[in-house]
Protein backbone atom coordinates (compact mmCIF):
# COMPACT_ATOMS: atom_id res chain seq x y z
CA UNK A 1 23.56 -14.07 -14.28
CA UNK A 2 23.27 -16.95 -11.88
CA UNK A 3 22.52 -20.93 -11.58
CA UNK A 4 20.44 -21.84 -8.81
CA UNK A 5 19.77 -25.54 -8.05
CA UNK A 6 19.00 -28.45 -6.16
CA UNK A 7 21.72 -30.72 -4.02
CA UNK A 8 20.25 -33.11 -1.75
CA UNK A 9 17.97 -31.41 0.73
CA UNK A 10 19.56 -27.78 0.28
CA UNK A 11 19.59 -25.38 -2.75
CA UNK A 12 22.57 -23.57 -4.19
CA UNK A 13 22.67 -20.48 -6.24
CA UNK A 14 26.06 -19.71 -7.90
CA UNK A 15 26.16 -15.88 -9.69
CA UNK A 16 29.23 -13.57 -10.85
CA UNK A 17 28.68 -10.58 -8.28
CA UNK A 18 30.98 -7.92 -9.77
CA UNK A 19 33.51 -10.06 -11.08
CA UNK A 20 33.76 -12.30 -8.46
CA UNK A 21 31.74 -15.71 -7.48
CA UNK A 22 28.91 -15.81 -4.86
CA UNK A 23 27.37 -19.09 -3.23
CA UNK A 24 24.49 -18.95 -1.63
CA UNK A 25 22.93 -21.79 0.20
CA UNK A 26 19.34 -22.05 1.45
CA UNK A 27 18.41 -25.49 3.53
CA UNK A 28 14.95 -26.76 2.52
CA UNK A 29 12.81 -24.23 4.67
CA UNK A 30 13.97 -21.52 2.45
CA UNK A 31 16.28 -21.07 5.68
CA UNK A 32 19.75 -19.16 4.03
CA UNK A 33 22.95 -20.81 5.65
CA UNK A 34 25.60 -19.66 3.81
CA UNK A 35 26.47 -16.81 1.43
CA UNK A 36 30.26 -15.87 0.77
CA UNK A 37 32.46 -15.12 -2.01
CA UNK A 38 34.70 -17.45 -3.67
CA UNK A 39 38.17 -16.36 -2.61
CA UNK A 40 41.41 -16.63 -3.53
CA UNK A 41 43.52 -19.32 -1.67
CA UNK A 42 42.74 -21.33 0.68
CA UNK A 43 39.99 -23.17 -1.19
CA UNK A 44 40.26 -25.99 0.99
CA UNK A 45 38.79 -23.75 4.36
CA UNK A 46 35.83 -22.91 2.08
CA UNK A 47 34.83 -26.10 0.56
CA UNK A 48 35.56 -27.85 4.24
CA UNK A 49 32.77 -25.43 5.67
CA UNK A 50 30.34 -25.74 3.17
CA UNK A 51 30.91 -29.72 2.94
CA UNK A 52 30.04 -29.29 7.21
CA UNK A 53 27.18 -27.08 6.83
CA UNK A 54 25.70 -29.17 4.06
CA UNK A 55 27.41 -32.71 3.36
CA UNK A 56 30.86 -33.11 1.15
CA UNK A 57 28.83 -34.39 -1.90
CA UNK A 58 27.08 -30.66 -1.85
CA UNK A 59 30.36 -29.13 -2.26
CA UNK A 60 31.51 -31.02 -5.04
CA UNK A 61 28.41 -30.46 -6.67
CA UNK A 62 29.19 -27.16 -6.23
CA UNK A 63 32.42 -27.50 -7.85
CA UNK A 64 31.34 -29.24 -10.46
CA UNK A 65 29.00 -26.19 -11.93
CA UNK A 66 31.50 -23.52 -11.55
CA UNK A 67 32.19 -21.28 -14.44
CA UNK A 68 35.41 -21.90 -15.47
């Protein structure tokens, strides 16, 4: 099962893919930018491209509505 939402101009989808966690992000053209798996270390790289694709505030978003 998945979120998908709004965050600023783009929208984000966050699902458990097989045990693992999937972003997706589409900007508002229905254009998709960015789909990866949440990795192990180094977060930083993939929050840093996502916050340069979109804008920083996206990414915490993000953050903020992971599953724990």
């Amino acid at each position: 099962m998945g979120t998908m939402f709004q965050a600023a101009d783009w929208f984000v989808r966050i699902r458990n893919k097989g045990g693992q966690i999937k972003i997706t992000i589409w900007d508002k053209y229905g254009e998709k930018l960015f789909s990866d798996f949440l990795g192990p270390e180094p977060h930083t790289k993939f929050w840093n491209t996502i916050a340069k694709i979109t804008a920083r505030e996206v990414a915490e978003q993000i953050q903020e509505r992971l599953p724990v």
